[in-house]
Every structure is written in structure tokens, then in C-alpha cells.
PDB file of N, CA and C in Angstrom:
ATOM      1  N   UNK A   1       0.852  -1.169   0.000  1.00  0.00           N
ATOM      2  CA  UNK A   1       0.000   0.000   0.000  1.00  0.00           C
ATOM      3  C   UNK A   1       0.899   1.234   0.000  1.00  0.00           C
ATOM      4  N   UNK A   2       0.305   2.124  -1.025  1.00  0.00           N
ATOM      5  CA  UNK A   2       1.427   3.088  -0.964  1.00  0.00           C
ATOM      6  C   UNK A   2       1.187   3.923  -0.077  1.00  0.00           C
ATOM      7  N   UNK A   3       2.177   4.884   0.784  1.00  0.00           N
ATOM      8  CA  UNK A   3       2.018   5.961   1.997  1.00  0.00           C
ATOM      9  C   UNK A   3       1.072   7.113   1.729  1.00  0.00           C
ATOM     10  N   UNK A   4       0.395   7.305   0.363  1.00  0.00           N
ATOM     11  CA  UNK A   4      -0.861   7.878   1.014  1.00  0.00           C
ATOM     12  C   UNK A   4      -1.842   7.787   0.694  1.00  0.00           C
ATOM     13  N   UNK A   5      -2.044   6.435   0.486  1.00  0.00           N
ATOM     14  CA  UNK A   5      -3.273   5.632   1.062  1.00  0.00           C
ATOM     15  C   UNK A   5      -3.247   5.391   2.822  1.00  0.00           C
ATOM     16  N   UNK A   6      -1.596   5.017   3.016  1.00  0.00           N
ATOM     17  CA  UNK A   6      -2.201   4.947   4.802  1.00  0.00           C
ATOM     18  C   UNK A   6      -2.711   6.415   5.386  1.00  0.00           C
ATOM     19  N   UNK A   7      -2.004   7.070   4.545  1.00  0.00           N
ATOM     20  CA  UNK A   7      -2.386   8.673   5.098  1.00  0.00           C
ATOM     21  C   UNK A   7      -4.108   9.286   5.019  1.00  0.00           C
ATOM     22  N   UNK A   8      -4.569   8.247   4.135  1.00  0.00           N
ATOM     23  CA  UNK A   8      -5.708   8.129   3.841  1.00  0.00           C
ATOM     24  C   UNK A   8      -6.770   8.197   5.154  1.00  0.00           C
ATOM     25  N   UNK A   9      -5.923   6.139   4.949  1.00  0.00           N
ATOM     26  CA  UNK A   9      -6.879   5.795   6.247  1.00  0.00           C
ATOM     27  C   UNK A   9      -6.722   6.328   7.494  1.00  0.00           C
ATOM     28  N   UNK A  10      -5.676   6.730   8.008  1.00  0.00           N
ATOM     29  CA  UNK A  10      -4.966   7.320   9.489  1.00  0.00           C
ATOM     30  C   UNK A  10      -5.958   8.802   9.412  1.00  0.00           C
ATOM     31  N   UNK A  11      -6.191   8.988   8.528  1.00  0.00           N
ATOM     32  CA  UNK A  11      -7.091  10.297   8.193  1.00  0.00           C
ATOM     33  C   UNK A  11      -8.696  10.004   8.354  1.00  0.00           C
ATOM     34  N   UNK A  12      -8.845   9.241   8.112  1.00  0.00           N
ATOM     35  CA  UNK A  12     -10.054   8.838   7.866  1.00  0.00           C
ATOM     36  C   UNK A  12     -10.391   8.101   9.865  1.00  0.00           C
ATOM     37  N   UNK A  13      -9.895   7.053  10.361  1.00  0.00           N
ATOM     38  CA  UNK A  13     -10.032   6.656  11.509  1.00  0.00           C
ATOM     39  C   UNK A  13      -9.741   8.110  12.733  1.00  0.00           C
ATOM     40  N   UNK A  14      -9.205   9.322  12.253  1.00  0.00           N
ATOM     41  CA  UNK A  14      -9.093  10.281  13.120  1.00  0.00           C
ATOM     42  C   UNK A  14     -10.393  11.069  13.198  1.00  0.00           C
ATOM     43  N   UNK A  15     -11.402  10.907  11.844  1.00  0.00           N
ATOM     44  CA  UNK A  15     -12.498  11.914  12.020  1.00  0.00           C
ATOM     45  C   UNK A  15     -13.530  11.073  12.629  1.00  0.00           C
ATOM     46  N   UNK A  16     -13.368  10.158  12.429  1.00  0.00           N
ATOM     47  CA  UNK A  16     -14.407   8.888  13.106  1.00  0.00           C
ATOM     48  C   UNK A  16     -13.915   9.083  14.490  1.00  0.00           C
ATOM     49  N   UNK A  17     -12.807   9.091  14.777  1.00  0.00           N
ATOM     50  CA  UNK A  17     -13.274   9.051  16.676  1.00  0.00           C
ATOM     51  C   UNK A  17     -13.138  10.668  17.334  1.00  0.00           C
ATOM     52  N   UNK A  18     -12.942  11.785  16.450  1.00  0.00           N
ATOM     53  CA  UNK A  18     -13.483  12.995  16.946  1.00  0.00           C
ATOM     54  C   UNK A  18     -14.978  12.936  16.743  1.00  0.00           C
ATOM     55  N   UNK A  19     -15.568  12.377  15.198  1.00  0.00           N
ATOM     56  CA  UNK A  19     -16.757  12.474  15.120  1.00  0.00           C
ATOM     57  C   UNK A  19     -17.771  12.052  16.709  1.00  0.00           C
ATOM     58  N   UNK A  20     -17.443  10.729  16.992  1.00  0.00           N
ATOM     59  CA  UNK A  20     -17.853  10.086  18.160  1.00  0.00           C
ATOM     60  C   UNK A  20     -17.908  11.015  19.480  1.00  0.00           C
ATOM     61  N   UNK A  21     -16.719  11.655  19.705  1.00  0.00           N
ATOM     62  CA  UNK A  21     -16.634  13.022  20.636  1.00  0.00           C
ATOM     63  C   UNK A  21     -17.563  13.532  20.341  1.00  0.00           C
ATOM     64  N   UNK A  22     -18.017  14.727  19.341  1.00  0.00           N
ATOM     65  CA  UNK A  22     -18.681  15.347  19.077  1.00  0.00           C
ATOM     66  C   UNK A  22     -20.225  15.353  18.870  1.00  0.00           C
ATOM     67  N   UNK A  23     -20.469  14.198  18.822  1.00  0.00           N
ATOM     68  CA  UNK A  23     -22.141  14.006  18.718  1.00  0.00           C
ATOM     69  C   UNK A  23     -22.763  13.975  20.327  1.00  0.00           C
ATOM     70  N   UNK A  24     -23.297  15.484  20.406  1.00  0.00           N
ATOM     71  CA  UNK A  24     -24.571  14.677  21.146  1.00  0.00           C
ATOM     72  C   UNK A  24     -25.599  13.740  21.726  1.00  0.00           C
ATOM     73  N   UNK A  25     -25.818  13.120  20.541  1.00  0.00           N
ATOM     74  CA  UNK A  25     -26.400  11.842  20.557  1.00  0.00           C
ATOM     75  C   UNK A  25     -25.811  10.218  21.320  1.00  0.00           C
ATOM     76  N   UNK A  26     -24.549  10.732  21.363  1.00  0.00           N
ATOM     77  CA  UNK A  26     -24.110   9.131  22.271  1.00  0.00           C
ATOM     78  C   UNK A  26     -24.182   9.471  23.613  1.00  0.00           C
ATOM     79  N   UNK A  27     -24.963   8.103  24.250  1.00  0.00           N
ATOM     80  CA  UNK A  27     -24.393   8.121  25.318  1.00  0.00           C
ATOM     81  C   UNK A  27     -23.059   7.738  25.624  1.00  0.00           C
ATOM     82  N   UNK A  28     -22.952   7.141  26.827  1.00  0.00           N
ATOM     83  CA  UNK A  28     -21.648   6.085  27.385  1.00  0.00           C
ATOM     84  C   UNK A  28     -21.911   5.000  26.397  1.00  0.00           C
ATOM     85  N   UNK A  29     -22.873   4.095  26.990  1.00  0.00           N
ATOM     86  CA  UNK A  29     -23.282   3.008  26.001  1.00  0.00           C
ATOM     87  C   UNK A  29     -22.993   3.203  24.663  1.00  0.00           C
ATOM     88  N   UNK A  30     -23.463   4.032  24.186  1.00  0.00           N
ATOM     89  CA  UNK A  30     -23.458   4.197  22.610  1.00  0.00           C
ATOM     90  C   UNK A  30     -21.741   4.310  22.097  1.00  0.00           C
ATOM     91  N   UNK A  31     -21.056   5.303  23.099  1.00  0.00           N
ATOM     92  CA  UNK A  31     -19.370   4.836  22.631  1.00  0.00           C
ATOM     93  C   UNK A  31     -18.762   4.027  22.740  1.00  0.00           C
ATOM     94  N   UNK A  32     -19.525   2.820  24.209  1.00  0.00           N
ATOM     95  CA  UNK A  32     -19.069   1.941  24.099  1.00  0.00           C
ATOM     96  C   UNK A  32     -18.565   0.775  22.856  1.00  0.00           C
ATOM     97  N   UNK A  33     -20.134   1.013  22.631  1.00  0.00           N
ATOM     98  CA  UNK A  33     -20.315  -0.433  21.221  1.00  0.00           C
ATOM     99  C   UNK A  33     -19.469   0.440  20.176  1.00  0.00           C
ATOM    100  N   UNK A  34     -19.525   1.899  19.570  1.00  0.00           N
ATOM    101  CA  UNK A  34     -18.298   2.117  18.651  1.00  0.00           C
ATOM    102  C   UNK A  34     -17.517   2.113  19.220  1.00  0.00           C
ATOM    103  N   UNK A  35     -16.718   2.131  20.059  1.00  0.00           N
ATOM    104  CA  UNK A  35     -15.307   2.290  20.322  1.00  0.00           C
ATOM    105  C   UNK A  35     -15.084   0.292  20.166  1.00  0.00           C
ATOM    106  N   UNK A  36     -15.701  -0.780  20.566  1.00  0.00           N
ATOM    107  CA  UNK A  36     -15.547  -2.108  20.354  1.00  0.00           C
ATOM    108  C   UNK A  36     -15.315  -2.136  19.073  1.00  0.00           C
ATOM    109  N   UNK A  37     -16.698  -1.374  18.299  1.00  0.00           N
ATOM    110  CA  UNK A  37     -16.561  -1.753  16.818  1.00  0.00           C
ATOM    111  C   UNK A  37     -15.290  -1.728  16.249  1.00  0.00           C
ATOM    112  N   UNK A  38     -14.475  -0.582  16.377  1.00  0.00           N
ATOM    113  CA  UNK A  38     -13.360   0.064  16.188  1.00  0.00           C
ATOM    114  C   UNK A  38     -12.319  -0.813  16.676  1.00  0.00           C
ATOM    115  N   UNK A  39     -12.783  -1.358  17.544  1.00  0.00           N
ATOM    116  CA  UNK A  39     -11.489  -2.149  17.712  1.00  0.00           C
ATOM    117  C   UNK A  39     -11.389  -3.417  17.132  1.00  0.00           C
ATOM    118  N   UNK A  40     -12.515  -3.883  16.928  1.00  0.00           N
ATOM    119  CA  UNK A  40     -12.428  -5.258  16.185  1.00  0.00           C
ATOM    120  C   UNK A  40     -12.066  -4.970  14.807  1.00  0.00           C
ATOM    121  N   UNK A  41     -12.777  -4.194  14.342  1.00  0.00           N
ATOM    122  CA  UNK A  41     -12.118  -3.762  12.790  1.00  0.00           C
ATOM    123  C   UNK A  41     -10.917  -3.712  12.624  1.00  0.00           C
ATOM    124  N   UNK A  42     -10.326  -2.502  13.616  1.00  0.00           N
ATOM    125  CA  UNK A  42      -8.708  -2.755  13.894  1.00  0.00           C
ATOM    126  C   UNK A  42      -7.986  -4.151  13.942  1.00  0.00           C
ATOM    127  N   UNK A  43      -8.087  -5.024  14.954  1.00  0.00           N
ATOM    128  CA  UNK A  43      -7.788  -5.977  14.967  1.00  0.00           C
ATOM    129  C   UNK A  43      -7.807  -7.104  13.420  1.00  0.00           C
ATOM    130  N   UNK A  44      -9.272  -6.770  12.727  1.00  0.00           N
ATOM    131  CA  UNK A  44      -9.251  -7.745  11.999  1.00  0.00           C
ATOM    132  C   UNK A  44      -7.976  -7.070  10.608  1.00  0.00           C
ATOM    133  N   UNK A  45      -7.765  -5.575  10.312  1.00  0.00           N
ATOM    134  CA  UNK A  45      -6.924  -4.864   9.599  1.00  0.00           C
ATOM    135  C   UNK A  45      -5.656  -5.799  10.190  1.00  0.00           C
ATOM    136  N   UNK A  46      -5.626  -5.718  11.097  1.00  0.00           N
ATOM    137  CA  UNK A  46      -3.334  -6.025  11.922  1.00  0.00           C
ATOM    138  C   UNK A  46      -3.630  -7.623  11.372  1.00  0.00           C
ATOM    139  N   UNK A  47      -4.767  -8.348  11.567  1.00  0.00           N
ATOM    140  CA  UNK A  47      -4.601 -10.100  11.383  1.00  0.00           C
ATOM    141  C   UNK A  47      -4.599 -10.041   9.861  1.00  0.00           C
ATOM    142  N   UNK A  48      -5.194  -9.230   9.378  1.00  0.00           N
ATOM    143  CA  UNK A  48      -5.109  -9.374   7.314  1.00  0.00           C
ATOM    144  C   UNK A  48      -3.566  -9.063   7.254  1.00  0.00           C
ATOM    145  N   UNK A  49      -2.961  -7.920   7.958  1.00  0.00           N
ATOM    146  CA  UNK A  49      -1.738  -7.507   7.161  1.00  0.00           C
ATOM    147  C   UNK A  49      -0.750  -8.137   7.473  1.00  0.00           C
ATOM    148  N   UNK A  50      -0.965  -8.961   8.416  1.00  0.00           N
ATOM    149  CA  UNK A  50       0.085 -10.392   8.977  1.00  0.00           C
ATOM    150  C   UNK A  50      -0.030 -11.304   8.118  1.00  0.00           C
ATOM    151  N   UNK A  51      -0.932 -11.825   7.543  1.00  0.00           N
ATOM    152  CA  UNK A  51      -1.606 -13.198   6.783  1.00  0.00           C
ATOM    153  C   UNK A  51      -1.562 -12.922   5.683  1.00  0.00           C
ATOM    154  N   UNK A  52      -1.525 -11.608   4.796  1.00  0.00           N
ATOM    155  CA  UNK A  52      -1.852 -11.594   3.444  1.00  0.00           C
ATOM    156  C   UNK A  52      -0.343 -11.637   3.069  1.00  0.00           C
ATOM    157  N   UNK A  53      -0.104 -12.582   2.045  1.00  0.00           N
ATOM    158  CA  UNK A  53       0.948 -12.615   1.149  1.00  0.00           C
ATOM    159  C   UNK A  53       1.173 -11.186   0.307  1.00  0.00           C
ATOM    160  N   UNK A  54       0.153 -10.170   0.174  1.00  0.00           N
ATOM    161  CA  UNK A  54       0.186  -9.634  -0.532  1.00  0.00           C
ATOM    162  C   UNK A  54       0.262  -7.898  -0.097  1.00  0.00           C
ATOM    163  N   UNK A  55       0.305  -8.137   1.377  1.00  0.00           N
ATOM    164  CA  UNK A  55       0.918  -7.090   2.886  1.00  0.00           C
ATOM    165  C   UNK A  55       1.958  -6.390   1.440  1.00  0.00           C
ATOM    166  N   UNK A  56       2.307  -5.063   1.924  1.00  0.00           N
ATOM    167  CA  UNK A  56       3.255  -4.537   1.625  1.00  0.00           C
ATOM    168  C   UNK A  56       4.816  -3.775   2.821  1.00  0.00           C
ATOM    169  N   UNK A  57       5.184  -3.835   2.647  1.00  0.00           N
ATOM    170  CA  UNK A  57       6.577  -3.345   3.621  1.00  0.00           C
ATOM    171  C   UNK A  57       5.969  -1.946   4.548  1.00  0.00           C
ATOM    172  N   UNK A  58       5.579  -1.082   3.760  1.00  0.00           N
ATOM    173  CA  UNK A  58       4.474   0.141   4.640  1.00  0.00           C
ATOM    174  C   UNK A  58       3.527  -0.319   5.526  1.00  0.00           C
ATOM    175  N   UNK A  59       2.356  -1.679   5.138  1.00  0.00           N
ATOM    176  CA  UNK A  59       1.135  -1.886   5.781  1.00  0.00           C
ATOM    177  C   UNK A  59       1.879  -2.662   7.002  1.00  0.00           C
ATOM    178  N   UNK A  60       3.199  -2.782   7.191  1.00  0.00           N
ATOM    179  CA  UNK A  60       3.672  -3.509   8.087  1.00  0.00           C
ATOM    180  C   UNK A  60       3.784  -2.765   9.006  1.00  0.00           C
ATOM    181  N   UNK A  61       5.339  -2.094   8.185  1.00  0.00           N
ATOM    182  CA  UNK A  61       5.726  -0.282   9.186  1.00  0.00           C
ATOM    183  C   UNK A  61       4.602   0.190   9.945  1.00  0.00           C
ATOM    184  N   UNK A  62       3.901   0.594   9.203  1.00  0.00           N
ATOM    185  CA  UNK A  62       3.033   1.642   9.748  1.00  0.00           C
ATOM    186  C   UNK A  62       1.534   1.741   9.875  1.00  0.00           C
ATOM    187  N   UNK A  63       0.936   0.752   8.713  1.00  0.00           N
ATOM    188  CA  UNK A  63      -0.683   0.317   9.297  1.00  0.00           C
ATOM    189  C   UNK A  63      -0.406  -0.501  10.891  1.00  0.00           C
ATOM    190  N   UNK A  64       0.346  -1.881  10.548  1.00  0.00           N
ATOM    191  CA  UNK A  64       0.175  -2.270  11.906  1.00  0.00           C
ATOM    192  C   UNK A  64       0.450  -1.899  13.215  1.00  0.00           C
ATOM    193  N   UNK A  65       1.467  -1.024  13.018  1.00  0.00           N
ATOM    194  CA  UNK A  65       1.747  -0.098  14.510  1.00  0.00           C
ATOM    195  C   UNK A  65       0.567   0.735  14.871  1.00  0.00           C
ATOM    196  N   UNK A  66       0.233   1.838  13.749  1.00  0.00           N
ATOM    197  CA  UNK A  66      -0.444   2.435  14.366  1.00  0.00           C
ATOM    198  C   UNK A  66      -1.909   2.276  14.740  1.00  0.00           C
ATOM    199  N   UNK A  67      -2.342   1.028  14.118  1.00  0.00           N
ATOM    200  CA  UNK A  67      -3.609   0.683  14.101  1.00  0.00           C
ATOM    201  C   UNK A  67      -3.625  -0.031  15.734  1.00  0.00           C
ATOM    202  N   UNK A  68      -2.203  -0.650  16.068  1.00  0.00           N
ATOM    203  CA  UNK A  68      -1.758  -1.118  16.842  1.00  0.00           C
ATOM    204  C   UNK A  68      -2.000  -0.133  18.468  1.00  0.00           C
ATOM    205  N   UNK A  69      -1.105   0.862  18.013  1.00  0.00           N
ATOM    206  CA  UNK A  69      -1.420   1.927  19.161  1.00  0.00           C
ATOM    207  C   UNK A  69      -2.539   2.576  19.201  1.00  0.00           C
ATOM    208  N   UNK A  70      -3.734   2.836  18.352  1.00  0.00           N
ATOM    209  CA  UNK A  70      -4.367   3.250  18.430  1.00  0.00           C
ATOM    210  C   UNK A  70      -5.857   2.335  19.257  1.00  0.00           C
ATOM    211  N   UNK A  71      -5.245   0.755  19.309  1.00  0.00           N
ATOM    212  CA  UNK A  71      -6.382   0.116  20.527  1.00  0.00           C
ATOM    213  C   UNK A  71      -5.959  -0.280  21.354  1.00  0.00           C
ATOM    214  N   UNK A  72      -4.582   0.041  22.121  1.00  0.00           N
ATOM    215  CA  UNK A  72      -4.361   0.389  23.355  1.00  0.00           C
ATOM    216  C   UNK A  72      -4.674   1.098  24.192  1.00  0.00           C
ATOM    217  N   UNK A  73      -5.040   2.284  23.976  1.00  0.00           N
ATOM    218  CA  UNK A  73      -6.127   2.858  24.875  1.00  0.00           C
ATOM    219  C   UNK A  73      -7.688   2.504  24.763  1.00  0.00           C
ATOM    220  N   UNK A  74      -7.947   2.483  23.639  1.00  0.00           N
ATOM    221  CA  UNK A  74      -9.518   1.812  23.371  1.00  0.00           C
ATOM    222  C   UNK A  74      -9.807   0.775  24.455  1.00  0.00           C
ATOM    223  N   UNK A  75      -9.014   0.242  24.317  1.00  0.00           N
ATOM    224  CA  UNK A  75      -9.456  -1.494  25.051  1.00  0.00           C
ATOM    225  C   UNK A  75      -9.048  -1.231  26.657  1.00  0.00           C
ATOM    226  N   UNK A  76      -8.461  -0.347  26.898  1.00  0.00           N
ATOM    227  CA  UNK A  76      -8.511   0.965  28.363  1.00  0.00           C
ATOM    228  C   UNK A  76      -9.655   0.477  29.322  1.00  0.00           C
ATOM    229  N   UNK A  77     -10.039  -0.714  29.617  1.00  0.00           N
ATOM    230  CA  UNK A  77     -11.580  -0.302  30.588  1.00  0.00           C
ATOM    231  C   UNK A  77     -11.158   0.065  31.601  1.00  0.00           C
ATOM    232  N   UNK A  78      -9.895   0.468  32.394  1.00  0.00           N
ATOM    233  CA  UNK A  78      -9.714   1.547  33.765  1.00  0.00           C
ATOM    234  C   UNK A  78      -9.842   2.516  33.302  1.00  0.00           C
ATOM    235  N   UNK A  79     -10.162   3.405  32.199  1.00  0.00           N
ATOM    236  CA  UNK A  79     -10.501   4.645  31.692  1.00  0.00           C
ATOM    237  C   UNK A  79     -12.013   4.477  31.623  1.00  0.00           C
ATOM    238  N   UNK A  80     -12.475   5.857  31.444  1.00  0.00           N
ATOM    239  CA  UNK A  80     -14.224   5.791  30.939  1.00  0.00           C
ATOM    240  C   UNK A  80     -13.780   6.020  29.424  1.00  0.00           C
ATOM    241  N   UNK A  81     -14.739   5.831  28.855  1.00  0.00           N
ATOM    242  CA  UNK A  81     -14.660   6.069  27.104  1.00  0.00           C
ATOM    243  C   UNK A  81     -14.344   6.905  26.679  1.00  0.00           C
ATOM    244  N   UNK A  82     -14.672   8.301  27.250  1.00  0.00           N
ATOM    245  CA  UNK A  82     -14.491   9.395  26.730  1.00  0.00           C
ATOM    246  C   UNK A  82     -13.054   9.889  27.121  1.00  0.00           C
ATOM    247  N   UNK A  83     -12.268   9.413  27.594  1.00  0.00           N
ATOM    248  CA  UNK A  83     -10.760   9.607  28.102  1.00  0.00           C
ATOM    249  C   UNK A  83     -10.330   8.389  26.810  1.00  0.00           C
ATOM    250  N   UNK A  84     -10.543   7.636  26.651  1.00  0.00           N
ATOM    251  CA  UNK A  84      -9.911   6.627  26.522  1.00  0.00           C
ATOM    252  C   UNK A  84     -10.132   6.646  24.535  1.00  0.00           C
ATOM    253  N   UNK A  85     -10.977   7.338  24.303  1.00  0.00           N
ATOM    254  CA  UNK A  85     -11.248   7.788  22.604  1.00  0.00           C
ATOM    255  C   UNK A  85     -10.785   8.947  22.642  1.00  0.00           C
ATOM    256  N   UNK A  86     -10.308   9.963  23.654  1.00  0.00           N
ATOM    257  CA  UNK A  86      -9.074  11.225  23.418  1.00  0.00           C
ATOM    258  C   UNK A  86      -8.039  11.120  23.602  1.00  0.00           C
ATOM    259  N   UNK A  87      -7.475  10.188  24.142  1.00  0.00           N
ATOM    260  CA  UNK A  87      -5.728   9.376  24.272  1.00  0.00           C
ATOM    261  C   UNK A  87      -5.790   8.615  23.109  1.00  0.00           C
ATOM    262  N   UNK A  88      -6.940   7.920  22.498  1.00  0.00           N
ATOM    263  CA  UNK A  88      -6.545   7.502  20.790  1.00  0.00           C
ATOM    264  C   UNK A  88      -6.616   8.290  19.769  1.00  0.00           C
ATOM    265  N   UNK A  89      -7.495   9.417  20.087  1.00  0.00           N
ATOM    266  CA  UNK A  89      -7.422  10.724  19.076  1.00  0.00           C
ATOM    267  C   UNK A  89      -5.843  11.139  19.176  1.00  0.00           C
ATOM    268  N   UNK A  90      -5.021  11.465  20.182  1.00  0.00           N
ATOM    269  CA  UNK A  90      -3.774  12.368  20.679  1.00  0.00           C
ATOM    270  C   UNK A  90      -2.935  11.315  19.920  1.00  0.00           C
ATOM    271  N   UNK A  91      -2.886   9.759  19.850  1.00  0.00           N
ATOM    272  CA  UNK A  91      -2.139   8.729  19.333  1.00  0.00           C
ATOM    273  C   UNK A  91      -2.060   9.103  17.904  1.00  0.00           C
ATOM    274  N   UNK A  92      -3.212   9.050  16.785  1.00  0.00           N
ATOM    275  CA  UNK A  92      -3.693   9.156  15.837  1.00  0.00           C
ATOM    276  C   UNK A  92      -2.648  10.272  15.341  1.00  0.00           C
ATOM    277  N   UNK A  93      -3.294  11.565  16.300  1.00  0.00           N
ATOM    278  CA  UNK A  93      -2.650  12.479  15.989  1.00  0.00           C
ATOM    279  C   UNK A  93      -0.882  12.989  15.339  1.00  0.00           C
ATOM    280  N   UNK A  94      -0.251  11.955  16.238  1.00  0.00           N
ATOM    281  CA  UNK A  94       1.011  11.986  16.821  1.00  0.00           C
ATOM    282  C   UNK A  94       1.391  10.972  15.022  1.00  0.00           C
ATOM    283  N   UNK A  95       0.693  10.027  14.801  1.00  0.00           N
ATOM    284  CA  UNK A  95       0.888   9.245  13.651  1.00  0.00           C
ATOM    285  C   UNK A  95       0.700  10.451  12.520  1.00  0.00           C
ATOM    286  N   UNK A  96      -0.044  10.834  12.343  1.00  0.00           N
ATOM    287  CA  UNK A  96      -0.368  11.953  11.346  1.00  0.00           C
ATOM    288  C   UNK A  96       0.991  12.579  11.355  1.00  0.00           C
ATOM    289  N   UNK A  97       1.479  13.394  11.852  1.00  0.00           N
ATOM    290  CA  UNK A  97       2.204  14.447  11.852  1.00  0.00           C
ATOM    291  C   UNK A  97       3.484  13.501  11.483  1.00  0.00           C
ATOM    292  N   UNK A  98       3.967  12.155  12.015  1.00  0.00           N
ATOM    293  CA  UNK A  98       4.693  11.738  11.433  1.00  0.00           C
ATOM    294  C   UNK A  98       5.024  11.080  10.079  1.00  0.00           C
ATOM    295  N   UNK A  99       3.449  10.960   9.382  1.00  0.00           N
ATOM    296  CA  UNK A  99       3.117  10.397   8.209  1.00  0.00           C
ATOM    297  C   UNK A  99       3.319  11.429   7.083  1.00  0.00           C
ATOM    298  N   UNK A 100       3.229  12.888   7.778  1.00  0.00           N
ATOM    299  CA  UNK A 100       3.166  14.003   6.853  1.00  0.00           C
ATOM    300  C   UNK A 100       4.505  14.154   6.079  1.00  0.00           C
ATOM    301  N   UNK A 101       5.432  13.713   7.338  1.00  0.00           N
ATOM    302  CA  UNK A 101       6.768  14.204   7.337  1.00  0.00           C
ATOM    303  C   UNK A 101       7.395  13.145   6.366  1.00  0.00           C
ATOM    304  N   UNK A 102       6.880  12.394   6.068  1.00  0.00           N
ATOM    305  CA  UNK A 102       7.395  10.853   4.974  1.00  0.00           C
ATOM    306  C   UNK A 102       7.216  11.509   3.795  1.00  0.00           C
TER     307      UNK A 102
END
């Protein structure tokens, strides 16, 4: 995958969990089940880019890390959700700025 397509997606998974911040409409509950969703998706992204013969040297570098760091705090249950989806926003973040710089 070329680097900005990940820049893509690293772009794309950052407006999805500000989006989640920002709505009114969730409760706790309600970030709960997205913030899971999010992580299983994640998870199932890191098990494809391990398994696929067809992984590239980037989706290694840098999808799997950061998809990596980014559900370490998710999966946080000594945090409440809303701490724990702004320490993966600040992660995200921190990936961005280094993705720019590539």
C-alpha cells in the first residue's frame, strides 16, 4: 500500500473518533459499542496484514503499529470512554504528523 493511502486511512479513523466526541447523541453506552466496533475492525486490519501474502513493507511499518497503538487505549476499561477515545485521538494524531513528514 502506498504511503498515502495509509495517510488516507490514518485520516479517515481520526475523524471517526473525533466524530464520536462530538455528537450529542451518544451516550456512554453508545461509545461503548463504537469504540468495540473500532477495535475489532482494527484488529481484523493487523490479522489481514500479517496473513496476506500480498501485505506490503508500509502496511507492516506503519498500518500495523499504528492501528496497533491506536487500541491500546480503546481497550482501556480503567478509563471511561471518553478519556480513553481522546488518548486515541492524541495517538492518531502523533501518527499523522509523522506520516506528513514521509
Amino acid at each position: 500500500m502506498k504511503l498515502e493511502l495509509i495517510k488516507e486511512r490514518v485520516d479517515a479513523l481520526f475523524v471517526e473518533l473525533n466524530s464520536l466526541l462530538t455528537s450529542l447523541d451518544y451516550s456512554d453506552d453508545d461509545l461503548e459499542k463504537h469504540t468495540n466496533r473500532i477495535i475489532n475492525r482494527l484488529e481484523l486490519e493487523i490479522d489481514h496484514i500479517g496473513t496476506c501474502k500480498r501485505s506490503t513493507e508500509n502496511e507492516h511499518c506503519y498500518m500495523s503499529e499504528i492501528y496497533g497503538e491506536a487500541i491500546t487505549p480503546l481497550a482501556n476499561r480503567n478509563e471511561n470512554v471518553t478519556s480513553r477515545i481522546e488518548e486515541c485521538i492524541e495517538r492518531v494524531n502523533e501518527w499523522q504528523s509523522k506520516l506528513i513528514r514521509r
